[in-house]
PDB file of N, CA and C in Angstrom:
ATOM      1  N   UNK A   1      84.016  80.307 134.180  1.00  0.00           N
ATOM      2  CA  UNK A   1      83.671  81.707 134.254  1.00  0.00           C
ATOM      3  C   UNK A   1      84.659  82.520 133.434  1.00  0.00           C
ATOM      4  N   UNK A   2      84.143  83.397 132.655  1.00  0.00           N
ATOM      5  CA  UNK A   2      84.952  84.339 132.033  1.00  0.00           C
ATOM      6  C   UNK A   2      85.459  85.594 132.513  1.00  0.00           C
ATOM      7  N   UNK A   3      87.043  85.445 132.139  1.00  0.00           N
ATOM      8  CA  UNK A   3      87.882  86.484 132.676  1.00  0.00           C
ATOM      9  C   UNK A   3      87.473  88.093 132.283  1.00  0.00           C
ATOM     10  N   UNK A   4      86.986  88.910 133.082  1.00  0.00           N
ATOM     11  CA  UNK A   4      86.350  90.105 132.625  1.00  0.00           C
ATOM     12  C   UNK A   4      87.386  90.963 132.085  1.00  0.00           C
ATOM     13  N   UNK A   5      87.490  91.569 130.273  1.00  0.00           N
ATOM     14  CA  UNK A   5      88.671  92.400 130.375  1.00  0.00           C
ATOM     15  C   UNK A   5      88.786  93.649 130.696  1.00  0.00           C
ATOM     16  N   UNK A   6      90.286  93.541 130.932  1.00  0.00           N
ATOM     17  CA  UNK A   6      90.343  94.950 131.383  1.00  0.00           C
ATOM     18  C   UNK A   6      90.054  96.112 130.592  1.00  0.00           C
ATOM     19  N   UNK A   7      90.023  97.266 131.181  1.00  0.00           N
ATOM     20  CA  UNK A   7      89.494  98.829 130.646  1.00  0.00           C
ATOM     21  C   UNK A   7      90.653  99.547 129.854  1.00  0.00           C
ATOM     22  N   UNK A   8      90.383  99.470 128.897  1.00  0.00           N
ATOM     23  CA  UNK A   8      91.283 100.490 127.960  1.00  0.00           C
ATOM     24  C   UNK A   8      91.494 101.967 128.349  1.00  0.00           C
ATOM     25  N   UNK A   9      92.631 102.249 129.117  1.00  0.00           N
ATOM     26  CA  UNK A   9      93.510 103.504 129.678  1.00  0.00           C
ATOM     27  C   UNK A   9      94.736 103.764 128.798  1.00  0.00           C
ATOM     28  N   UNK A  10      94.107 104.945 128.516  1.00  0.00           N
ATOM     29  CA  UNK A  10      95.661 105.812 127.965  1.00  0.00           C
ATOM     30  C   UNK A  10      96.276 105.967 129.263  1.00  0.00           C
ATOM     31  N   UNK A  11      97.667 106.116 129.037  1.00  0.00           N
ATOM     32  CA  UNK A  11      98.595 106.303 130.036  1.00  0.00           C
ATOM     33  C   UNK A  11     100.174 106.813 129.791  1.00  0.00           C
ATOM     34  N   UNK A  12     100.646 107.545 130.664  1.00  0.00           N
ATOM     35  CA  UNK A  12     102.372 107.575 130.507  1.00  0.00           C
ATOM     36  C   UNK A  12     103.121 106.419 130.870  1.00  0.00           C
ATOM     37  N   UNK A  13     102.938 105.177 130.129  1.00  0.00           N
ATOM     38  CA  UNK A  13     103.901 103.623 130.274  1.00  0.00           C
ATOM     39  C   UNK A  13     104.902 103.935 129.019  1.00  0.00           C
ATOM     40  N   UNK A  14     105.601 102.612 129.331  1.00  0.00           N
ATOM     41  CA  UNK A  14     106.961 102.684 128.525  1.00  0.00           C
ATOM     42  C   UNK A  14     105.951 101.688 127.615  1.00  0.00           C
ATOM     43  N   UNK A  15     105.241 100.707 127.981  1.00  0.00           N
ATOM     44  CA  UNK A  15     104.772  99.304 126.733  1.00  0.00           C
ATOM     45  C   UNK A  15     102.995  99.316 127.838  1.00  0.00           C
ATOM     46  N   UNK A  16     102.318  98.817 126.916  1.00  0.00           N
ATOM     47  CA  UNK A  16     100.991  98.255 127.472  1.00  0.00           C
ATOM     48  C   UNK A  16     100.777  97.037 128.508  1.00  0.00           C
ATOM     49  N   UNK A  17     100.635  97.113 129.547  1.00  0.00           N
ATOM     50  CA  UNK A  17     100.464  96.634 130.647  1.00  0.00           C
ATOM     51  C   UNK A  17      99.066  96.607 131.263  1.00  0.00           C
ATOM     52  N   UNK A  18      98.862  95.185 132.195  1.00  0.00           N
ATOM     53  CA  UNK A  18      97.771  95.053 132.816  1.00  0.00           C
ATOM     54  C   UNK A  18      97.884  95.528 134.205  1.00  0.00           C
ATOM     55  N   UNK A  19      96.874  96.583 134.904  1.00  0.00           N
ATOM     56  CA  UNK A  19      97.027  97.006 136.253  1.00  0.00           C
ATOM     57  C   UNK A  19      96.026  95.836 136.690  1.00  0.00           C
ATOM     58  N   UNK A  20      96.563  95.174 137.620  1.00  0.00           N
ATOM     59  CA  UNK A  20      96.089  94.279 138.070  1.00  0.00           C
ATOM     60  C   UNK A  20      94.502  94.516 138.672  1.00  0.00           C
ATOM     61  N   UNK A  21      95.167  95.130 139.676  1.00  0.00           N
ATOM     62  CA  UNK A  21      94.265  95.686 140.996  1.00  0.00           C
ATOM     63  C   UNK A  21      93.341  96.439 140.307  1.00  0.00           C
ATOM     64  N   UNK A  22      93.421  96.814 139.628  1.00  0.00           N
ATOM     65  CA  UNK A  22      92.209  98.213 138.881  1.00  0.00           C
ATOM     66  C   UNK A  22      91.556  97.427 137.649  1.00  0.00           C
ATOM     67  N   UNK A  23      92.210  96.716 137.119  1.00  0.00           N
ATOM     68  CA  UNK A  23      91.449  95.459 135.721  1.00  0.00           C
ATOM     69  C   UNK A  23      91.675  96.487 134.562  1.00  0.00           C
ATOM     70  N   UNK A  24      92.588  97.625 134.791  1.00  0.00           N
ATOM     71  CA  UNK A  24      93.021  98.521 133.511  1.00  0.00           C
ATOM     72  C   UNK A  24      94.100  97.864 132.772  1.00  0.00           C
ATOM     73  N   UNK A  25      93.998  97.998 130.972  1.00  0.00           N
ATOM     74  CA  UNK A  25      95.191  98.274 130.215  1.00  0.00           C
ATOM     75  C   UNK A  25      95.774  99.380 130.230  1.00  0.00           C
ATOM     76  N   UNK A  26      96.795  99.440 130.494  1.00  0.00           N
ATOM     77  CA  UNK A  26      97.536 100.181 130.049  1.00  0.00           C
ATOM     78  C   UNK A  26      97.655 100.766 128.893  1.00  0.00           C
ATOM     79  N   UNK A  27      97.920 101.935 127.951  1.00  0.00           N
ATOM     80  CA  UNK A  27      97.955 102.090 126.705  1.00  0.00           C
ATOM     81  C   UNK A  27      99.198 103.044 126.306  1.00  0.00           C
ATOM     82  N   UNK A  28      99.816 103.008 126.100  1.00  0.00           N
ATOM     83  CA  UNK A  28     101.388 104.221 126.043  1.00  0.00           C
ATOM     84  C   UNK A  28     100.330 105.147 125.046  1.00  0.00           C
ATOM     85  N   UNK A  29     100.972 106.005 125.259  1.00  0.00           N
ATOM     86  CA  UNK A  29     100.498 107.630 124.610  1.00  0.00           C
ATOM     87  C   UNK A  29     101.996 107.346 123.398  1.00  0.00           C
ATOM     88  N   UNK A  30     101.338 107.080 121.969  1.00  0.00           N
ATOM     89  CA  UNK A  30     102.677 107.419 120.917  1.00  0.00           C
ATOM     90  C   UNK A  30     103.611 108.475 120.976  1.00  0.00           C
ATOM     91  N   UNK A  31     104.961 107.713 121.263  1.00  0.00           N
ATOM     92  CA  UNK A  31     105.628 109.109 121.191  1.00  0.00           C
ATOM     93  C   UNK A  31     106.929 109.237 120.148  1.00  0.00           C
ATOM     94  N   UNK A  32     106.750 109.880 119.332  1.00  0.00           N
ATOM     95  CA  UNK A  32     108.156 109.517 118.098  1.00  0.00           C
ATOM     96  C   UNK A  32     109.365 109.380 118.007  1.00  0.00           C
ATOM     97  N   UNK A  33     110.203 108.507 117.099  1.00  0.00           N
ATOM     98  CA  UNK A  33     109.404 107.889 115.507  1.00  0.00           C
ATOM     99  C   UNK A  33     108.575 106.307 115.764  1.00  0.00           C
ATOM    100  N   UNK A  34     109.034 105.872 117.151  1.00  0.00           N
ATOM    101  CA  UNK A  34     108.857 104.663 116.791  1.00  0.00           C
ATOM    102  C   UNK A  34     107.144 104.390 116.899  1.00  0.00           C
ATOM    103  N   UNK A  35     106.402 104.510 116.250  1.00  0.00           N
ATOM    104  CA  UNK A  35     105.197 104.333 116.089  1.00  0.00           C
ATOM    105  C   UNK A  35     104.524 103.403 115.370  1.00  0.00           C
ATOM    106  N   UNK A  36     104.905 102.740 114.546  1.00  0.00           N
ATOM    107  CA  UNK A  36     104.795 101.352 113.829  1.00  0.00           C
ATOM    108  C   UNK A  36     104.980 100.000 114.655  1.00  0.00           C
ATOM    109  N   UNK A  37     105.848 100.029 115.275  1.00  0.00           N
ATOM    110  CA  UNK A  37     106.222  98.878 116.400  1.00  0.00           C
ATOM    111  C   UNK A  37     105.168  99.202 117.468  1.00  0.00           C
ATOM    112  N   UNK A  38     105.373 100.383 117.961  1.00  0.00           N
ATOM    113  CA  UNK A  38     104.053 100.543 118.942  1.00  0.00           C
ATOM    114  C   UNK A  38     102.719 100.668 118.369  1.00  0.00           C
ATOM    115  N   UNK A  39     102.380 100.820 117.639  1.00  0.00           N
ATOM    116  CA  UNK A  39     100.598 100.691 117.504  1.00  0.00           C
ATOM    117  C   UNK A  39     100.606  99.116 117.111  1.00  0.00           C
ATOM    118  N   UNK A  40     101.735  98.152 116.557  1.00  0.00           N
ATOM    119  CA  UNK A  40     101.464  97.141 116.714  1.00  0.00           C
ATOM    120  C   UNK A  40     101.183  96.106 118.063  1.00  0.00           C
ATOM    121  N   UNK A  41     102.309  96.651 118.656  1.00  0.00           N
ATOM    122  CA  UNK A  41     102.590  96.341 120.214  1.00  0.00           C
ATOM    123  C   UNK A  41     101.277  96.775 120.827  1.00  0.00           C
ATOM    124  N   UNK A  42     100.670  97.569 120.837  1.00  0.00           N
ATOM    125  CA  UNK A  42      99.253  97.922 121.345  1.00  0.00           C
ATOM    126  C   UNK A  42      98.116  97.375 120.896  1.00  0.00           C
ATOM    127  N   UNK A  43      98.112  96.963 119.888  1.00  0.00           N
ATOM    128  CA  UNK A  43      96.855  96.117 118.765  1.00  0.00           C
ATOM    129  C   UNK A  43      97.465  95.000 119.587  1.00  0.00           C
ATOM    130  N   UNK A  44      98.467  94.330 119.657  1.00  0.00           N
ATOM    131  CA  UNK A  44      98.943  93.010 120.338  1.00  0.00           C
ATOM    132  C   UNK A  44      97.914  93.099 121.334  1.00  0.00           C
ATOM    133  N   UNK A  45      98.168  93.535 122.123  1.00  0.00           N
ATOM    134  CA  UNK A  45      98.529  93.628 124.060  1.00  0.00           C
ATOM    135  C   UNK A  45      96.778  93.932 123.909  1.00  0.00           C
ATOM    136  N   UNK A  46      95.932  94.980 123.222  1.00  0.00           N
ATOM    137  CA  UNK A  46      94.531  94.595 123.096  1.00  0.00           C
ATOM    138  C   UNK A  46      94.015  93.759 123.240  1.00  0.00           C
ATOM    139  N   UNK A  47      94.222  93.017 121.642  1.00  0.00           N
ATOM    140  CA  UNK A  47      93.199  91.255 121.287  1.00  0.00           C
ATOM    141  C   UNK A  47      93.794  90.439 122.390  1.00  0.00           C
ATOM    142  N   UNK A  48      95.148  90.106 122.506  1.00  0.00           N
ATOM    143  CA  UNK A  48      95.505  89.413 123.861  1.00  0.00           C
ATOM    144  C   UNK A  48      94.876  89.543 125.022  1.00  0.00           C
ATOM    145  N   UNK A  49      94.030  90.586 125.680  1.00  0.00           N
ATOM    146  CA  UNK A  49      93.282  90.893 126.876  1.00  0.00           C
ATOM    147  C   UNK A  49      91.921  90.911 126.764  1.00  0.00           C
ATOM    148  N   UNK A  50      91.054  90.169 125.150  1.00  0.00           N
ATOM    149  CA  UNK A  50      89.913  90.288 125.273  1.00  0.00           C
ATOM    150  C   UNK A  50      89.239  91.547 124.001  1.00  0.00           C
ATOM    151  N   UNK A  51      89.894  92.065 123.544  1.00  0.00           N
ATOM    152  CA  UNK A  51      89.834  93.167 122.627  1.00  0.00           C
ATOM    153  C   UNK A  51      89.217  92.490 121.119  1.00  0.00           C
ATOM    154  N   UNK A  52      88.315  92.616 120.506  1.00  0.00           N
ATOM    155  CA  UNK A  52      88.177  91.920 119.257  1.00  0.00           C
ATOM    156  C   UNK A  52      88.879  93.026 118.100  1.00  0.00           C
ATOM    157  N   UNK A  53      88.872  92.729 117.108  1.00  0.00           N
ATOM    158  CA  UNK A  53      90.048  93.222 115.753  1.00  0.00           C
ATOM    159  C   UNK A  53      88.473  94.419 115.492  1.00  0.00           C
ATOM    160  N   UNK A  54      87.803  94.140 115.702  1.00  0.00           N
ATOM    161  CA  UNK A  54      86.633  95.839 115.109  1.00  0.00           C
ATOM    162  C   UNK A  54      86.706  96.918 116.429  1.00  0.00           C
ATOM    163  N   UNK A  55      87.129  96.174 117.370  1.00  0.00           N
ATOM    164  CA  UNK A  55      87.480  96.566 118.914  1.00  0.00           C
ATOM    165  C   UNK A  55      88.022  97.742 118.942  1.00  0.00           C
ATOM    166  N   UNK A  56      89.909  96.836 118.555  1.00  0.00           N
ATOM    167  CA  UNK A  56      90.797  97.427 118.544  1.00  0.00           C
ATOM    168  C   UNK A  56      90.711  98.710 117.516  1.00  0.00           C
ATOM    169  N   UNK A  57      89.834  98.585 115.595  1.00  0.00           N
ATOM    170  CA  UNK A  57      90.116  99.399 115.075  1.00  0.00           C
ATOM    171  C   UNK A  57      88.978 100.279 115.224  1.00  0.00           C
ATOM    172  N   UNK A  58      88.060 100.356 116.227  1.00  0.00           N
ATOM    173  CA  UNK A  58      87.113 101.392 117.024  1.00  0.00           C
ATOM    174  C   UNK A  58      87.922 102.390 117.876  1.00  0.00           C
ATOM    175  N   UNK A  59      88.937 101.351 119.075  1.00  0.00           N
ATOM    176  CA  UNK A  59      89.347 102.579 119.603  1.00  0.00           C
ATOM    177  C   UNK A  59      90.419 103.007 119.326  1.00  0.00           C
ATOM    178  N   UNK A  60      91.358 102.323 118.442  1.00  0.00           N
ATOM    179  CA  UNK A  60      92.539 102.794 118.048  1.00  0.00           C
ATOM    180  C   UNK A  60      92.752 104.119 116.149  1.00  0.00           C
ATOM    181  N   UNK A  61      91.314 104.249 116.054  1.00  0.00           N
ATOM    182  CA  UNK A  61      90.766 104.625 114.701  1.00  0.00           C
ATOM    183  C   UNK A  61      92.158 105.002 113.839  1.00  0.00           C
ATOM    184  N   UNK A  62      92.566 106.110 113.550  1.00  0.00           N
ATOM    185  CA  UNK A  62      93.451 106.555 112.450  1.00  0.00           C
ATOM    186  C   UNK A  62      94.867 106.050 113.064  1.00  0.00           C
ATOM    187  N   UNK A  63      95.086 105.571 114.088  1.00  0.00           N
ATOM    188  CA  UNK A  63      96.455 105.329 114.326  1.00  0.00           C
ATOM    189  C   UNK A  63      96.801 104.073 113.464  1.00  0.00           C
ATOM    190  N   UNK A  64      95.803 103.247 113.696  1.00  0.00           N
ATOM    191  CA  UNK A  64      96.184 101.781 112.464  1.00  0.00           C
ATOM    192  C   UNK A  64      96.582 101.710 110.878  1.00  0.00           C
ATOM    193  N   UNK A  65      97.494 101.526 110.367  1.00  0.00           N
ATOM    194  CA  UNK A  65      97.012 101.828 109.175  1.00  0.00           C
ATOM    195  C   UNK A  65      96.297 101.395 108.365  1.00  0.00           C
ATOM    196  N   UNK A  66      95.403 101.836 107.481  1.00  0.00           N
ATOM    197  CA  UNK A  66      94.104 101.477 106.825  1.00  0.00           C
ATOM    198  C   UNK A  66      94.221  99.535 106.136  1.00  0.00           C
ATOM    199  N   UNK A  67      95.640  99.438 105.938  1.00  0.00           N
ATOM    200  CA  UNK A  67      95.702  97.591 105.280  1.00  0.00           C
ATOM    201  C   UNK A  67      96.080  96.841 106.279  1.00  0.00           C
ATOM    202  N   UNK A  68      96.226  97.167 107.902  1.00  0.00           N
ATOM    203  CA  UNK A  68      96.578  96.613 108.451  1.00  0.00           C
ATOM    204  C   UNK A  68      94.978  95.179 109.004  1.00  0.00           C
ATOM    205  N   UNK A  69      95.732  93.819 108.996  1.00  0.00           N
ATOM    206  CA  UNK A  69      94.399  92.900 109.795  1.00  0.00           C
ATOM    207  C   UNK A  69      95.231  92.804 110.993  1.00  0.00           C
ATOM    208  N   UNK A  70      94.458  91.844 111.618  1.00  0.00           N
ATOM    209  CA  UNK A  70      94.300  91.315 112.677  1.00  0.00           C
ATOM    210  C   UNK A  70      95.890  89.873 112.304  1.00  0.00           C
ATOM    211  N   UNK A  71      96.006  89.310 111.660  1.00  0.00           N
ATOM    212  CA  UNK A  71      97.084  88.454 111.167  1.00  0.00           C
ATOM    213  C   UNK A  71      97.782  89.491 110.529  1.00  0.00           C
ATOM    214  N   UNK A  72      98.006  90.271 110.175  1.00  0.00           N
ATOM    215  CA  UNK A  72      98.991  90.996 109.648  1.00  0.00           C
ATOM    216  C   UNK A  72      99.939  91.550 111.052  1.00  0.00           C
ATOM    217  N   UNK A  73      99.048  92.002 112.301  1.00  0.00           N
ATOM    218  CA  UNK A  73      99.102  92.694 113.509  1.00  0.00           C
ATOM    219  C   UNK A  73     100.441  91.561 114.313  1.00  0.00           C
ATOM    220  N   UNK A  74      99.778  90.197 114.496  1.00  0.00           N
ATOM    221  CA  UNK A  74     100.543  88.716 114.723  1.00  0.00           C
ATOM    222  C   UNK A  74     101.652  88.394 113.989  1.00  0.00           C
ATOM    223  N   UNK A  75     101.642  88.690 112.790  1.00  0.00           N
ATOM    224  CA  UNK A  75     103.246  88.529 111.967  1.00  0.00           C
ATOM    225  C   UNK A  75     103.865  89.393 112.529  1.00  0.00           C
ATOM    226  N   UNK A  76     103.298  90.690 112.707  1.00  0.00           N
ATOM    227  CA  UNK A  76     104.574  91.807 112.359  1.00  0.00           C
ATOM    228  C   UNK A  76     105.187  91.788 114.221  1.00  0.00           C
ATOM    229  N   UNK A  77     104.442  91.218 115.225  1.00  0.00           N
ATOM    230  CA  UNK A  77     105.100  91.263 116.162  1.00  0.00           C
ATOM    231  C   UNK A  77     105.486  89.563 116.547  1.00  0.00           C
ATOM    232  N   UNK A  78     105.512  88.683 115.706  1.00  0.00           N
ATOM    233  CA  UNK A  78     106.518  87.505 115.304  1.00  0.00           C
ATOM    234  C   UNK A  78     107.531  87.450 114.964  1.00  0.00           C
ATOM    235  N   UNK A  79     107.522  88.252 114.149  1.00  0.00           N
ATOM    236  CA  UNK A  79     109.059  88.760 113.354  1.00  0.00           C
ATOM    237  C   UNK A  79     109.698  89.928 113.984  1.00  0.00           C
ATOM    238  N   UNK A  80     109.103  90.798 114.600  1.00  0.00           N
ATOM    239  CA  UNK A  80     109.785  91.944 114.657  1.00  0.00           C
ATOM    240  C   UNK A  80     109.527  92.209 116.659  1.00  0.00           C
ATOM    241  N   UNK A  81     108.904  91.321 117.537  1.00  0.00           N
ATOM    242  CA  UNK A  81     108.651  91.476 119.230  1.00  0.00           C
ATOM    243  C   UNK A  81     107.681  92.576 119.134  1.00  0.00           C
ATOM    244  N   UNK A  82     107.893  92.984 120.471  1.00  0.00           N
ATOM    245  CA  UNK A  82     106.660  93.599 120.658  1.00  0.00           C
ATOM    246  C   UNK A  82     107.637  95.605 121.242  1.00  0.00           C
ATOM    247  N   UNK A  83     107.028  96.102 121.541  1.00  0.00           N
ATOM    248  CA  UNK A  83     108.035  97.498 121.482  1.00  0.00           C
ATOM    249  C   UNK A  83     107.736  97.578 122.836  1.00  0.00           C
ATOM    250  N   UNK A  84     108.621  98.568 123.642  1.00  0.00           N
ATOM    251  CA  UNK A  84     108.531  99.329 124.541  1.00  0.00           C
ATOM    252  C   UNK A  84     110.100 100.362 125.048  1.00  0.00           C
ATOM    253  N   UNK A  85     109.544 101.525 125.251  1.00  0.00           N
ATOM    254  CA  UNK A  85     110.009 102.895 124.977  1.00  0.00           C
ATOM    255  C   UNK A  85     110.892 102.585 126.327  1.00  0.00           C
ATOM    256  N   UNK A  86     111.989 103.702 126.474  1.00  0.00           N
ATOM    257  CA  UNK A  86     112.866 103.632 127.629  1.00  0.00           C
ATOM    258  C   UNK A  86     112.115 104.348 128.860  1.00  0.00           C
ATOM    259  N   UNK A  87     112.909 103.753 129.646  1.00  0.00           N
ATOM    260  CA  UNK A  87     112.276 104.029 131.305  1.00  0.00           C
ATOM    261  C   UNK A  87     111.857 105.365 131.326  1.00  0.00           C
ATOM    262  N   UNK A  88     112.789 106.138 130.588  1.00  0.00           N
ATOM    263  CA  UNK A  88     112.737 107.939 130.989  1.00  0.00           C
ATOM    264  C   UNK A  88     112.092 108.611 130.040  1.00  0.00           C
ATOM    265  N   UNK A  89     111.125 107.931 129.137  1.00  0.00           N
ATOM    266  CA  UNK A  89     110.385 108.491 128.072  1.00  0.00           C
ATOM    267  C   UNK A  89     109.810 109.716 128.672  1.00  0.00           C
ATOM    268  N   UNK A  90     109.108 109.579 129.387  1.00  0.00           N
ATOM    269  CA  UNK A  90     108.076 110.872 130.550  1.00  0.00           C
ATOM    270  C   UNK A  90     108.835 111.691 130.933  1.00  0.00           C
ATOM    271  N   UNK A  91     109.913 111.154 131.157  1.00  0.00           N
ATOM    272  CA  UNK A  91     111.122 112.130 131.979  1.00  0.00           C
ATOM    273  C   UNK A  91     111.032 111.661 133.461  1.00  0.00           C
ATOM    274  N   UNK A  92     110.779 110.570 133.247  1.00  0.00           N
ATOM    275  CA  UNK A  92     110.665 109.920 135.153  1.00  0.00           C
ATOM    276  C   UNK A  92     110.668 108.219 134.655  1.00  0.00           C
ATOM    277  N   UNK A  93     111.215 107.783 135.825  1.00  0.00           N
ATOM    278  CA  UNK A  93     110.980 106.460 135.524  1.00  0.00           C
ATOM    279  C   UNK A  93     109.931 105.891 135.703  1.00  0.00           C
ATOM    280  N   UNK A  94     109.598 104.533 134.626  1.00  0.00           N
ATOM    281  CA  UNK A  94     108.098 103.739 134.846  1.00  0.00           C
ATOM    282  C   UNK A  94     108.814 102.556 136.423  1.00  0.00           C
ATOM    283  N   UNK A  95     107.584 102.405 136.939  1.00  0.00           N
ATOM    284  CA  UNK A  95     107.638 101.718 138.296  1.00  0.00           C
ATOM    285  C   UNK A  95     107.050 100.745 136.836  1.00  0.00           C
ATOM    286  N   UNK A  96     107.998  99.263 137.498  1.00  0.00           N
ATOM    287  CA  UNK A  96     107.683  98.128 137.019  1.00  0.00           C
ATOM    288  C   UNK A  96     106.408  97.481 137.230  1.00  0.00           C
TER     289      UNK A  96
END
């Protein structure tokens, strides 16, 4: 049986996370400069949960940049991890 994925939610997180109980992603709201690491980190944490690469550049539209693939997305968080912002980004801490 196939794992149903979860629902693509914007949210105030530090990194993209699965809410268990609810079958939501998580999605951090970009917040600057670091935005390159995170829209990768988010294209990650997508296709990883079921997201296909026309998926991701449906709902993620102008944030991607236009030469970015789907293997380009996999290198750049091979080489470089995956991002997530400090606890107090919001101005409150993220509950783990």
């Amino acid at each position: 049986m196939k794992k149903e994925r979860p629902k693509y939610v914007l949210a105030k997180v530090n990194k993209p996370k699965v809410k268990k109980k609810t079958n939501e992603l998580l999605i951090p709201l970009i917040t600057l400069p670091d935005t390159r690491l995170m829209e990768a980190t988010i294209c990650y944490a997508m296709m990883e949960n079921g997201y296909t690469w026309k998926e991701v550049k449906r709902y993620r539209g102008n944030c991607i940049p236009h030469d970015w693939t789907k293997a380009r997305v996999y290198n750049h968080i091979a080489r470089n991890g995956t991002a997530c912002y400090p606890n107090d980004v919001w101005g409150h801490v993220q509950p783990s």
